[in-house]
PDB file of N, CA and C in Angstrom:
ATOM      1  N   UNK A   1      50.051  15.712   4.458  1.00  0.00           N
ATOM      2  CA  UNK A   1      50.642  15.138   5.651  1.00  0.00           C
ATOM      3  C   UNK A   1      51.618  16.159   6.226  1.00  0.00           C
ATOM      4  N   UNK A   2      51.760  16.741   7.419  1.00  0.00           N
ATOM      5  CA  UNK A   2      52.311  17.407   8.392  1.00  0.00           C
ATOM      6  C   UNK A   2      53.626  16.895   8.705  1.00  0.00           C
ATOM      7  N   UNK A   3      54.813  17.964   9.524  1.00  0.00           N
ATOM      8  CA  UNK A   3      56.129  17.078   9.663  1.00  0.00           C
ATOM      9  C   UNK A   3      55.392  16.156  10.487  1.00  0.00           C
ATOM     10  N   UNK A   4      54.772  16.825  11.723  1.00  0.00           N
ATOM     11  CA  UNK A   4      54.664  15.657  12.648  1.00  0.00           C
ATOM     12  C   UNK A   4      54.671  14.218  12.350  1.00  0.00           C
ATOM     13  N   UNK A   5      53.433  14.567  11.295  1.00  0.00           N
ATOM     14  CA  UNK A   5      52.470  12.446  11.055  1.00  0.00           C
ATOM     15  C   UNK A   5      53.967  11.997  10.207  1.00  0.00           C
ATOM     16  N   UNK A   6      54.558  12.965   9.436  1.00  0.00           N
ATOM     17  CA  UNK A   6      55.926  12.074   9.042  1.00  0.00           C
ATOM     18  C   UNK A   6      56.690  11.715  10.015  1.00  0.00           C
ATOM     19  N   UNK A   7      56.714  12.623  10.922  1.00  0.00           N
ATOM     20  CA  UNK A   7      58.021  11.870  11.652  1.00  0.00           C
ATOM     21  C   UNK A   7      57.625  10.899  12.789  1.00  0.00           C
ATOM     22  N   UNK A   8      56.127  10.813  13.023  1.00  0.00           N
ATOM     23  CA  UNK A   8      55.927   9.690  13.710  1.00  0.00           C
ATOM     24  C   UNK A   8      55.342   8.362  13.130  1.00  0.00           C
ATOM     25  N   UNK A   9      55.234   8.491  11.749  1.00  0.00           N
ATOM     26  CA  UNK A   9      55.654   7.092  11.137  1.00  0.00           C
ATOM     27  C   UNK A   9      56.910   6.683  11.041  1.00  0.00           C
ATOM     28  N   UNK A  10      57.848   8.050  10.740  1.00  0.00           N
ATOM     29  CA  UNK A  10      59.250   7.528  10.283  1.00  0.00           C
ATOM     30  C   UNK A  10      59.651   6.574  11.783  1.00  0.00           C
ATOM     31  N   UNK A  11      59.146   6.921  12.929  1.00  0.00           N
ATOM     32  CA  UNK A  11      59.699   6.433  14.190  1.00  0.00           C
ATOM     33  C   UNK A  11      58.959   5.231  14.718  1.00  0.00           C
ATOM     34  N   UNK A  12      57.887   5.446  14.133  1.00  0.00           N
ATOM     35  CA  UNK A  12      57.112   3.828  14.607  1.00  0.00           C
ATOM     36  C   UNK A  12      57.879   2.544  14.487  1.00  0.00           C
ATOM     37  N   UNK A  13      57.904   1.703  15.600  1.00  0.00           N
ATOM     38  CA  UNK A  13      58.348   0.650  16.030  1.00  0.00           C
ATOM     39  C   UNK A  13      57.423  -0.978  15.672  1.00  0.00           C
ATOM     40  N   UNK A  14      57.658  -1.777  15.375  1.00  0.00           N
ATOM     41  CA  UNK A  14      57.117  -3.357  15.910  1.00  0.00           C
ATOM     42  C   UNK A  14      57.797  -3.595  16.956  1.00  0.00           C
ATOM     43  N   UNK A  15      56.503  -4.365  18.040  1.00  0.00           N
ATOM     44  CA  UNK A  15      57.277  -5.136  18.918  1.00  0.00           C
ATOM     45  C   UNK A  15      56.887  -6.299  19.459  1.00  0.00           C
ATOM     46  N   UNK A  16      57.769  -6.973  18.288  1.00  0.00           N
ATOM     47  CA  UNK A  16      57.895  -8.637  18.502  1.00  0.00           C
ATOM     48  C   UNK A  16      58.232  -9.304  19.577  1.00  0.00           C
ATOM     49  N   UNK A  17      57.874 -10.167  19.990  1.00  0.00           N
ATOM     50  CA  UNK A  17      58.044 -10.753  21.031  1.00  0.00           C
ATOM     51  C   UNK A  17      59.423 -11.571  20.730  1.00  0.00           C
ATOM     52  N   UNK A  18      60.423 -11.678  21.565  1.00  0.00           N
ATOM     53  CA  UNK A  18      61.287 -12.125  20.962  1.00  0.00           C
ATOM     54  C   UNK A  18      61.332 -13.544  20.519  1.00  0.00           C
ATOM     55  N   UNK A  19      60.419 -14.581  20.919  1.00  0.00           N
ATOM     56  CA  UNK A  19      60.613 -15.582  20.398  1.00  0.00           C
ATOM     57  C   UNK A  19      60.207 -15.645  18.542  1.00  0.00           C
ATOM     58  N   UNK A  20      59.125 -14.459  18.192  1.00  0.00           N
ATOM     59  CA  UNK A  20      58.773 -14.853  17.009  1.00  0.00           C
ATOM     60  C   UNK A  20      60.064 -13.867  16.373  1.00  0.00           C
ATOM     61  N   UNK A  21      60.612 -12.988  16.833  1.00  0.00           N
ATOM     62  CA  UNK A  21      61.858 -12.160  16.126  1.00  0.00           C
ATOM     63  C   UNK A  21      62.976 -13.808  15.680  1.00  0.00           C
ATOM     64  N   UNK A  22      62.809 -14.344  16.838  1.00  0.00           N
ATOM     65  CA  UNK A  22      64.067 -15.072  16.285  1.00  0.00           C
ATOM     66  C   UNK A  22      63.841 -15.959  15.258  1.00  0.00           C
ATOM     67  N   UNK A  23      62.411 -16.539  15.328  1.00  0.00           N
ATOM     68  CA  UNK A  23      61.614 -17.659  13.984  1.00  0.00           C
ATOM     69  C   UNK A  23      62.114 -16.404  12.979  1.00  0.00           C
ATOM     70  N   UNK A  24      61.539 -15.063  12.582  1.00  0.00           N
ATOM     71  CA  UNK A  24      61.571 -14.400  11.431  1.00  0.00           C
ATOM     72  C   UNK A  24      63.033 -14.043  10.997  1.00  0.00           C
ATOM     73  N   UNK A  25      64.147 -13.812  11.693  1.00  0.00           N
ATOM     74  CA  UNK A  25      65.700 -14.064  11.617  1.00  0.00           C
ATOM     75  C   UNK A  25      65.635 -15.000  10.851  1.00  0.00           C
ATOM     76  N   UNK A  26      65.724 -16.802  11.787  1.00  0.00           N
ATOM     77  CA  UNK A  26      66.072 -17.925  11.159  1.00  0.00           C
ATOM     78  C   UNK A  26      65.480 -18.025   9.649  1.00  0.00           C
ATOM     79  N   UNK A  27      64.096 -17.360   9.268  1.00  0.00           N
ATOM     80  CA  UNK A  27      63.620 -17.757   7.508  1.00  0.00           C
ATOM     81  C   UNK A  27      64.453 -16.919   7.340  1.00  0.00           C
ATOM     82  N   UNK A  28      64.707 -15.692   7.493  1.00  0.00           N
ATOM     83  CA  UNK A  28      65.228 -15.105   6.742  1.00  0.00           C
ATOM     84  C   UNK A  28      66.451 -14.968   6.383  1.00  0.00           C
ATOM     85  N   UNK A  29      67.719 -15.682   7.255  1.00  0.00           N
ATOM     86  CA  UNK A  29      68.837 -16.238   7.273  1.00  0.00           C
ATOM     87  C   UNK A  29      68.902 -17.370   6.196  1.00  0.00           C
ATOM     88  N   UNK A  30      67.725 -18.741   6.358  1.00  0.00           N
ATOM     89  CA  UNK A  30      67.240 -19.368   5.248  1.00  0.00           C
ATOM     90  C   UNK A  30      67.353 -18.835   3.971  1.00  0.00           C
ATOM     91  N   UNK A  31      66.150 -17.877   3.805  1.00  0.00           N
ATOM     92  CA  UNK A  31      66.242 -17.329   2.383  1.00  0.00           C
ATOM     93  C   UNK A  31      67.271 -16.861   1.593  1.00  0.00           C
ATOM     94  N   UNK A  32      68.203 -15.618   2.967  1.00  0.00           N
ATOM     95  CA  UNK A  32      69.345 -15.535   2.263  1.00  0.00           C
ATOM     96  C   UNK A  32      70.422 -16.418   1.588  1.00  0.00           C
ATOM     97  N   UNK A  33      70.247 -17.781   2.775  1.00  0.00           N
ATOM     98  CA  UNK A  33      71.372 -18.933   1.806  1.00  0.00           C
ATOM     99  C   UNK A  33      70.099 -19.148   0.451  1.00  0.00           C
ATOM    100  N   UNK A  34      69.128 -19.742   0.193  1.00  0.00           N
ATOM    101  CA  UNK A  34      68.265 -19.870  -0.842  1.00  0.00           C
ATOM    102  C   UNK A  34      68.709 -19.006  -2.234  1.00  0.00           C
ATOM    103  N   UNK A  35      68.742 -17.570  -2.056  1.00  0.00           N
ATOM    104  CA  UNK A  35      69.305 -16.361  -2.977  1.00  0.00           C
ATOM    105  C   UNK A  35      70.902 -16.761  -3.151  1.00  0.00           C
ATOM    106  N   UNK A  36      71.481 -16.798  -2.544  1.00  0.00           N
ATOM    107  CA  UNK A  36      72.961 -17.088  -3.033  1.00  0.00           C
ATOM    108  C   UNK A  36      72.981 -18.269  -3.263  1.00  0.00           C
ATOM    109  N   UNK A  37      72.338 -19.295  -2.756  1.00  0.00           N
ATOM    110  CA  UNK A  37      72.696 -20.701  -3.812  1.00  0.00           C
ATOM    111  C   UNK A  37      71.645 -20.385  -5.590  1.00  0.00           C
ATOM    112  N   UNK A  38      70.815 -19.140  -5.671  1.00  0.00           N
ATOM    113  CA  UNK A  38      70.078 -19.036  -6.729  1.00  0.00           C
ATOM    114  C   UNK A  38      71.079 -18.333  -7.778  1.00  0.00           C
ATOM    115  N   UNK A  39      72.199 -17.835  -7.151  1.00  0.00           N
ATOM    116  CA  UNK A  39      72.886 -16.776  -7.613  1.00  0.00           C
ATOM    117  C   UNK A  39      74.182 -18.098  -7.859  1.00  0.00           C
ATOM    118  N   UNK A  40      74.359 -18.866  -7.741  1.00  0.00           N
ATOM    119  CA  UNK A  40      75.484 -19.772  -7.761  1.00  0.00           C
ATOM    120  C   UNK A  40      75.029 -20.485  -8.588  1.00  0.00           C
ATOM    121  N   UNK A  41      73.860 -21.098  -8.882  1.00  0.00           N
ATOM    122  CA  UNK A  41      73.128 -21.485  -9.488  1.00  0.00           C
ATOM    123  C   UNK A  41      72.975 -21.395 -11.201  1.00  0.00           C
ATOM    124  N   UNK A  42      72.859 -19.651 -11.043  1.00  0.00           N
ATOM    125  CA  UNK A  42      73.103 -18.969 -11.974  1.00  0.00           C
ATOM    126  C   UNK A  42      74.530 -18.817 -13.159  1.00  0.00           C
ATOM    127  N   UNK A  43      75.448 -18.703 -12.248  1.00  0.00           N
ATOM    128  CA  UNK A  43      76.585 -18.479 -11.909  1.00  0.00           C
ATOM    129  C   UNK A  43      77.388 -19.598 -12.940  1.00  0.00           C
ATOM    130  N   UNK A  44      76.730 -20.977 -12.391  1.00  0.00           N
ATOM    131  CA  UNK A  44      77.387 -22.199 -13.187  1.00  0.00           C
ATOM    132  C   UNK A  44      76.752 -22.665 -14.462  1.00  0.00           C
ATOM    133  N   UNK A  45      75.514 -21.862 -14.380  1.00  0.00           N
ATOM    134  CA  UNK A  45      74.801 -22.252 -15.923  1.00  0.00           C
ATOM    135  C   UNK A  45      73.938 -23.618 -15.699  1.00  0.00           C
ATOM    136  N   UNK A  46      73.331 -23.448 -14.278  1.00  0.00           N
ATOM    137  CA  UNK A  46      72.306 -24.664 -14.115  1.00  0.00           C
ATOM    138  C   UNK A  46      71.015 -24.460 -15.036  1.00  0.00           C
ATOM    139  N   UNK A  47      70.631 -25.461 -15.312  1.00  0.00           N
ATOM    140  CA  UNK A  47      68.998 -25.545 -15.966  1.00  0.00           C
ATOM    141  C   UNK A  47      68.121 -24.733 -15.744  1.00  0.00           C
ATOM    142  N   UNK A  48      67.813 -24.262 -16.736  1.00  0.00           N
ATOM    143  CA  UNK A  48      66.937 -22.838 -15.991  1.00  0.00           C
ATOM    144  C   UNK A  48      65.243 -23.696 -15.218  1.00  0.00           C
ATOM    145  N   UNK A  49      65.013 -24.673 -15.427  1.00  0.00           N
ATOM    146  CA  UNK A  49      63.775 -25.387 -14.531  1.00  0.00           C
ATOM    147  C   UNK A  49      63.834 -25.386 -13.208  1.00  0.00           C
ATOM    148  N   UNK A  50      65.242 -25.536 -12.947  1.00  0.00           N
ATOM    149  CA  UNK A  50      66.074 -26.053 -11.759  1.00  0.00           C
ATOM    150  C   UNK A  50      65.618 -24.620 -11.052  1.00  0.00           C
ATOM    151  N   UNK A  51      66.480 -23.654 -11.270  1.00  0.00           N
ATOM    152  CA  UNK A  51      66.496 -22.201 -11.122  1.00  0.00           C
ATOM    153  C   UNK A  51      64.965 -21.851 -10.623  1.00  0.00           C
ATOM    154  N   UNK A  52      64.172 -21.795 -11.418  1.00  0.00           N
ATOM    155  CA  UNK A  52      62.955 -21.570 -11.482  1.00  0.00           C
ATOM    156  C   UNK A  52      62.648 -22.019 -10.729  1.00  0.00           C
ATOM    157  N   UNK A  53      62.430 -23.739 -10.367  1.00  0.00           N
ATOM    158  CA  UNK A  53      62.156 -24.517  -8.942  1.00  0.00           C
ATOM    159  C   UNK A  53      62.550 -23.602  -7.514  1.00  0.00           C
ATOM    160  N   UNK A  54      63.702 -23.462  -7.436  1.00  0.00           N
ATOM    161  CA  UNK A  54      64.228 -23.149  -6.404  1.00  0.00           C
ATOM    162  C   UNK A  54      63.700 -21.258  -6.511  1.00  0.00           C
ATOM    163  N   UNK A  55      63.214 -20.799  -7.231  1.00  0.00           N
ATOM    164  CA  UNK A  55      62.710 -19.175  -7.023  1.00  0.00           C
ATOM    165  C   UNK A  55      61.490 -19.717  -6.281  1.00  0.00           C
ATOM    166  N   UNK A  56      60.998 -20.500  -6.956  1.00  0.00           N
ATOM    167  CA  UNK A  56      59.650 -20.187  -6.363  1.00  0.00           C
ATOM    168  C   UNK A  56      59.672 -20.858  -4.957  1.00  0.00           C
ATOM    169  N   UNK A  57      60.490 -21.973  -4.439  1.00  0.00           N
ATOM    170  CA  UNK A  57      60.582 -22.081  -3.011  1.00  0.00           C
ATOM    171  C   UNK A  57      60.811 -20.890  -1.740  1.00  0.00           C
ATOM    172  N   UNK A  58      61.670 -19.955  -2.928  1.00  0.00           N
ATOM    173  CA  UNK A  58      62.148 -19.152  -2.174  1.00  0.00           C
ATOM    174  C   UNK A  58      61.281 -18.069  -2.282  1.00  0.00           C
ATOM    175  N   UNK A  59      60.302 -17.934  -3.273  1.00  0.00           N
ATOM    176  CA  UNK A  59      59.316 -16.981  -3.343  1.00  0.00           C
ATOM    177  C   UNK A  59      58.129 -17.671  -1.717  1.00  0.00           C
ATOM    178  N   UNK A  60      57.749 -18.674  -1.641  1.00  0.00           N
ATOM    179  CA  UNK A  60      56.655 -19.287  -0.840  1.00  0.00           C
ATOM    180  C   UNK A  60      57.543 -19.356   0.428  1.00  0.00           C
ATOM    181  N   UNK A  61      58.987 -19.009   1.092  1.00  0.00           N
ATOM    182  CA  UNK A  61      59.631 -18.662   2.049  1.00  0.00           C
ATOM    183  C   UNK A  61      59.154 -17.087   2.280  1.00  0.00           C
ATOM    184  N   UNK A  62      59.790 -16.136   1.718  1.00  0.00           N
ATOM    185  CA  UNK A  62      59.281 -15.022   1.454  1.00  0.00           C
ATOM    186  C   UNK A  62      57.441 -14.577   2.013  1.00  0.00           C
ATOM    187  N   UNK A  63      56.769 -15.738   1.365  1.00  0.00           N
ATOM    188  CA  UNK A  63      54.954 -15.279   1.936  1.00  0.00           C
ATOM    189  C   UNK A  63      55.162 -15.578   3.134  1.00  0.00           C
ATOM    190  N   UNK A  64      55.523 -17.071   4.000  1.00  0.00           N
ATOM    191  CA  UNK A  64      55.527 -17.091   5.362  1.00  0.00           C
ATOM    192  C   UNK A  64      55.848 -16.097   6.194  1.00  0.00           C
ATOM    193  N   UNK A  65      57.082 -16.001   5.675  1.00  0.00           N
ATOM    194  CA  UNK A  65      58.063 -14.613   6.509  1.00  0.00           C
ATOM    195  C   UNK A  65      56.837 -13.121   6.318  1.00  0.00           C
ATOM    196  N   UNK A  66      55.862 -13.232   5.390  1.00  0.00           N
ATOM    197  CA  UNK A  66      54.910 -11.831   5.591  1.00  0.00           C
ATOM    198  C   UNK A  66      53.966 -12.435   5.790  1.00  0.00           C
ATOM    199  N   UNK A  67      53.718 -13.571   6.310  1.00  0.00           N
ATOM    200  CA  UNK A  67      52.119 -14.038   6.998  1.00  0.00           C
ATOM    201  C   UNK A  67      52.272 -13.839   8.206  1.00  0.00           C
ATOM    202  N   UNK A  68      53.653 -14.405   8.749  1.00  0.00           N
ATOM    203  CA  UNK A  68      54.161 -14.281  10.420  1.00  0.00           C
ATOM    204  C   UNK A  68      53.720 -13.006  10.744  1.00  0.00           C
ATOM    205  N   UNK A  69      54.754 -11.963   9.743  1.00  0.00           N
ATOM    206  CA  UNK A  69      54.553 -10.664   9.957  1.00  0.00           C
ATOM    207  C   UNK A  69      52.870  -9.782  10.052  1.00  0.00           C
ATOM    208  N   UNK A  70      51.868 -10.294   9.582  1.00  0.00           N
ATOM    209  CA  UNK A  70      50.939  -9.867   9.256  1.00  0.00           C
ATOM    210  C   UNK A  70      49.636 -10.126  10.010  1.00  0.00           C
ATOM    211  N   UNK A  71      50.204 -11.483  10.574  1.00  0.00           N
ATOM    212  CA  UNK A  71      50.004 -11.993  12.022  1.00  0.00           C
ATOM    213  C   UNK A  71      49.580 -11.161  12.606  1.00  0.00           C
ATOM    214  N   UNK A  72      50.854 -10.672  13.214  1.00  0.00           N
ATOM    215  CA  UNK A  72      52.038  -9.775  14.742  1.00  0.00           C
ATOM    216  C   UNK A  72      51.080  -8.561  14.123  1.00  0.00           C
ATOM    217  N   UNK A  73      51.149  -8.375  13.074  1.00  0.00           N
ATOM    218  CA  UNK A  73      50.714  -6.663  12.682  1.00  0.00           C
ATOM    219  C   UNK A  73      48.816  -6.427  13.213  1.00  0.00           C
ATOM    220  N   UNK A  74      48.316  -7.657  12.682  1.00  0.00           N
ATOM    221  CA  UNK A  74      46.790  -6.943  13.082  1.00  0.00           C
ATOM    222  C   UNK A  74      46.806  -7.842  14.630  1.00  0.00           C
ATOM    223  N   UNK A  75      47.369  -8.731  15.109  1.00  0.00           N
ATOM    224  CA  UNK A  75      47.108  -8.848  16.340  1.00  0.00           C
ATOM    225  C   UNK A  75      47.493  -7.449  17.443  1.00  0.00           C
ATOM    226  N   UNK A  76      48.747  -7.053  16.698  1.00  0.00           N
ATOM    227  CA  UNK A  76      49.054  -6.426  18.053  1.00  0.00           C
ATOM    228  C   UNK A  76      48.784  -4.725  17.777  1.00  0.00           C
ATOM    229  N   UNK A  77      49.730  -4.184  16.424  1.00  0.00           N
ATOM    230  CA  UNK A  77      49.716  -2.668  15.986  1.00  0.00           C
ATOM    231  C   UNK A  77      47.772  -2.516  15.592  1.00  0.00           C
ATOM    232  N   UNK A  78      47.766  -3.135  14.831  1.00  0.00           N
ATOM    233  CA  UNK A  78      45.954  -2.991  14.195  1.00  0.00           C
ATOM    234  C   UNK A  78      45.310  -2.877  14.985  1.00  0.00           C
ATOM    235  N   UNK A  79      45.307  -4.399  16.309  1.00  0.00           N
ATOM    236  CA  UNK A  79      44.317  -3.768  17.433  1.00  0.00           C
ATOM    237  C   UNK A  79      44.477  -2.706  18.456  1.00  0.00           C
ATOM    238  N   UNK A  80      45.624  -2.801  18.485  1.00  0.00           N
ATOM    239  CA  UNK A  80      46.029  -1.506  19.366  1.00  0.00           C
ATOM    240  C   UNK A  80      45.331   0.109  18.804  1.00  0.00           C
ATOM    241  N   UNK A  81      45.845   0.027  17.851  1.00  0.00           N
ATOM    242  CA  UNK A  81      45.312   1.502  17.245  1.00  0.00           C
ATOM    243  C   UNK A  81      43.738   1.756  17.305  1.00  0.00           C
ATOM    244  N   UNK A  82      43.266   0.880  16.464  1.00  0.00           N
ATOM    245  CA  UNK A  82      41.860   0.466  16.507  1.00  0.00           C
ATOM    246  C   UNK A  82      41.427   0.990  17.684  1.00  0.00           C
ATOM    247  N   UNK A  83      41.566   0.404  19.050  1.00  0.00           N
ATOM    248  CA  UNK A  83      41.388   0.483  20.744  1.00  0.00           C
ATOM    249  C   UNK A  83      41.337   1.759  20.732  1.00  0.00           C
ATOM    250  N   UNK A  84      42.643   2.430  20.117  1.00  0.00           N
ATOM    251  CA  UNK A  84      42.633   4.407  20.345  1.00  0.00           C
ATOM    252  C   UNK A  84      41.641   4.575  20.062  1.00  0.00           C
ATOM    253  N   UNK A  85      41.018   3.915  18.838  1.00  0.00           N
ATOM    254  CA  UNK A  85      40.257   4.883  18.056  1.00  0.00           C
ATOM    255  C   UNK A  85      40.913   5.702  16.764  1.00  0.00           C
ATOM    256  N   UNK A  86      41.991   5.057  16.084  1.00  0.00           N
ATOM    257  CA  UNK A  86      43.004   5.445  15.429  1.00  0.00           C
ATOM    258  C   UNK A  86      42.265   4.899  13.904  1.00  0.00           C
ATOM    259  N   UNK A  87      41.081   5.021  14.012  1.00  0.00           N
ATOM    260  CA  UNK A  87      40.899   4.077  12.309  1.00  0.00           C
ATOM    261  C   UNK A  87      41.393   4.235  11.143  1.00  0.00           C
ATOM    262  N   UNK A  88      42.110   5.191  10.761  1.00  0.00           N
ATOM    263  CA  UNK A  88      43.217   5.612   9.941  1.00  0.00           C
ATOM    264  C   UNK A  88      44.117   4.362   9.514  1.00  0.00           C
ATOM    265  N   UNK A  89      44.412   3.352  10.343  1.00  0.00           N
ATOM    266  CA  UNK A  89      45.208   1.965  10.681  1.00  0.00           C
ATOM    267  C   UNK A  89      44.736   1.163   9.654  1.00  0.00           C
ATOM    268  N   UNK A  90      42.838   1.224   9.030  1.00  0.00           N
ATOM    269  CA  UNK A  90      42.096   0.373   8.476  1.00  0.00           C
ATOM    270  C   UNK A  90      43.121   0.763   6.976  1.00  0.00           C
ATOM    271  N   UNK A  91      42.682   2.313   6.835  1.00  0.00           N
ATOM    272  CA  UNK A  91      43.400   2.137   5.380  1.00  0.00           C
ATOM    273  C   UNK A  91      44.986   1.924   4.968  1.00  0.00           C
ATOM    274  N   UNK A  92      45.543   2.098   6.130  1.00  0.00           N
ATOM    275  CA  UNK A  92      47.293   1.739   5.971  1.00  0.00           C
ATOM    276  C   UNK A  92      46.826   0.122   5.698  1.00  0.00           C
ATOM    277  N   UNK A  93      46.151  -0.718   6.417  1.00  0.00           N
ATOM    278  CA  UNK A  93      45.889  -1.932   6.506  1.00  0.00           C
ATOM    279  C   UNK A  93      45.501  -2.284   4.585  1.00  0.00           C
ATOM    280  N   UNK A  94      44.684  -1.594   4.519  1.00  0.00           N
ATOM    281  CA  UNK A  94      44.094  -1.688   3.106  1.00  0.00           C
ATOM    282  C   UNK A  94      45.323  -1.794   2.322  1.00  0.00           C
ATOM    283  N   UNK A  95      46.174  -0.609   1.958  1.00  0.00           N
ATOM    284  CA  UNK A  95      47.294  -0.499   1.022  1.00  0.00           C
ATOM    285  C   UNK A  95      48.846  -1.691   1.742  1.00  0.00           C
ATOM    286  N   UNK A  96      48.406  -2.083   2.491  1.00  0.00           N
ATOM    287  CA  UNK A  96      49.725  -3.431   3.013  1.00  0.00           C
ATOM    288  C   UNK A  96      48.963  -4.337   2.249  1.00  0.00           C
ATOM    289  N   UNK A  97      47.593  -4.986   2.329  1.00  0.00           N
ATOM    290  CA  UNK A  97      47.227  -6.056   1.975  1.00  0.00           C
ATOM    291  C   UNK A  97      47.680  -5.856   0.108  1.00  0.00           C
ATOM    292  N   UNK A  98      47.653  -4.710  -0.271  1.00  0.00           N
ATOM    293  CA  UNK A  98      47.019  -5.026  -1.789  1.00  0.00           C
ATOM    294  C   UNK A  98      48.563  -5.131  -2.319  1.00  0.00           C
ATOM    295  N   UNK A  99      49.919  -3.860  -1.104  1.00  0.00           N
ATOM    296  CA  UNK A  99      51.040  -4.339  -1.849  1.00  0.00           C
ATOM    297  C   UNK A  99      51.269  -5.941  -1.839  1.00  0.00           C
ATOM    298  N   UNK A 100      50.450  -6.955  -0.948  1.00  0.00           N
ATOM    299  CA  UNK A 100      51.252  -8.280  -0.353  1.00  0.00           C
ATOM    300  C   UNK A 100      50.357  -8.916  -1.733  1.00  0.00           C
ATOM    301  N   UNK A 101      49.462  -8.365  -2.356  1.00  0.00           N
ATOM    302  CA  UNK A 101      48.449  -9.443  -2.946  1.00  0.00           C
ATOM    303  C   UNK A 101      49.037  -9.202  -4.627  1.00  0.00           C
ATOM    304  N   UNK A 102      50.283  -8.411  -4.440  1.00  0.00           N
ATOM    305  CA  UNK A 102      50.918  -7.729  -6.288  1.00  0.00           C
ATOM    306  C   UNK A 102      51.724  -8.761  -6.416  1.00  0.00           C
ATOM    307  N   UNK A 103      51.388  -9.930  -7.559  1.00  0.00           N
ATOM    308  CA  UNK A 103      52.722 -11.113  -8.119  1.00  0.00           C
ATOM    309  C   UNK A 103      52.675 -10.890  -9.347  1.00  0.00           C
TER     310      UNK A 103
END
């Protein structure tokens, strides 16, 4: 890989429309209270079932927040590139899916 192709990934943009920016804020504002009540949680010596319950809510917050995202990504970046003629996009596409599919 060349400086160039680095530095025009390092600069590549999403661009969300702002109504779905603000849905992906609000989960993720969510989640963050979710993690600090997991961490408080912790903190007081709750039941570890309890704990566990509440990870995995906050784990299945977490997939939405990268389904939204994954959405936005092949609707808008995927087809776009694609359109260039950029098929290079397929295998970035490839290695996103398989990091999202690692539990």
């Amino acid at each position: 890989m060349n400086n160039d192709s680095t530095l025009e990934e390092s600069c590549r943009k999403s661009h969300h429309p702002d109504s779905v920016k603000t849905n992906l804020i609000h989960r993720l504002n969510r989640i963050e209270g979710q993690i600090r009540g997991i961490k408080g949680m912790v903190e007081t010596d709750v039941y570890c079932d309890d704990i566990i319950t509440q990870l995995s809510a906050t784990q299945s917050a977490l997939n939405s927040v990268a389904k939204v995202l994954l959405d936005g990504h092949l609707k808008g970046c995927v087809k776009d590139r694609l359109a260039e003629g950029d098929d290079e996009v397929l295998d970035e596409l490839l290695i996103t899916m398989t990091k999202l599919m690692r539990k």
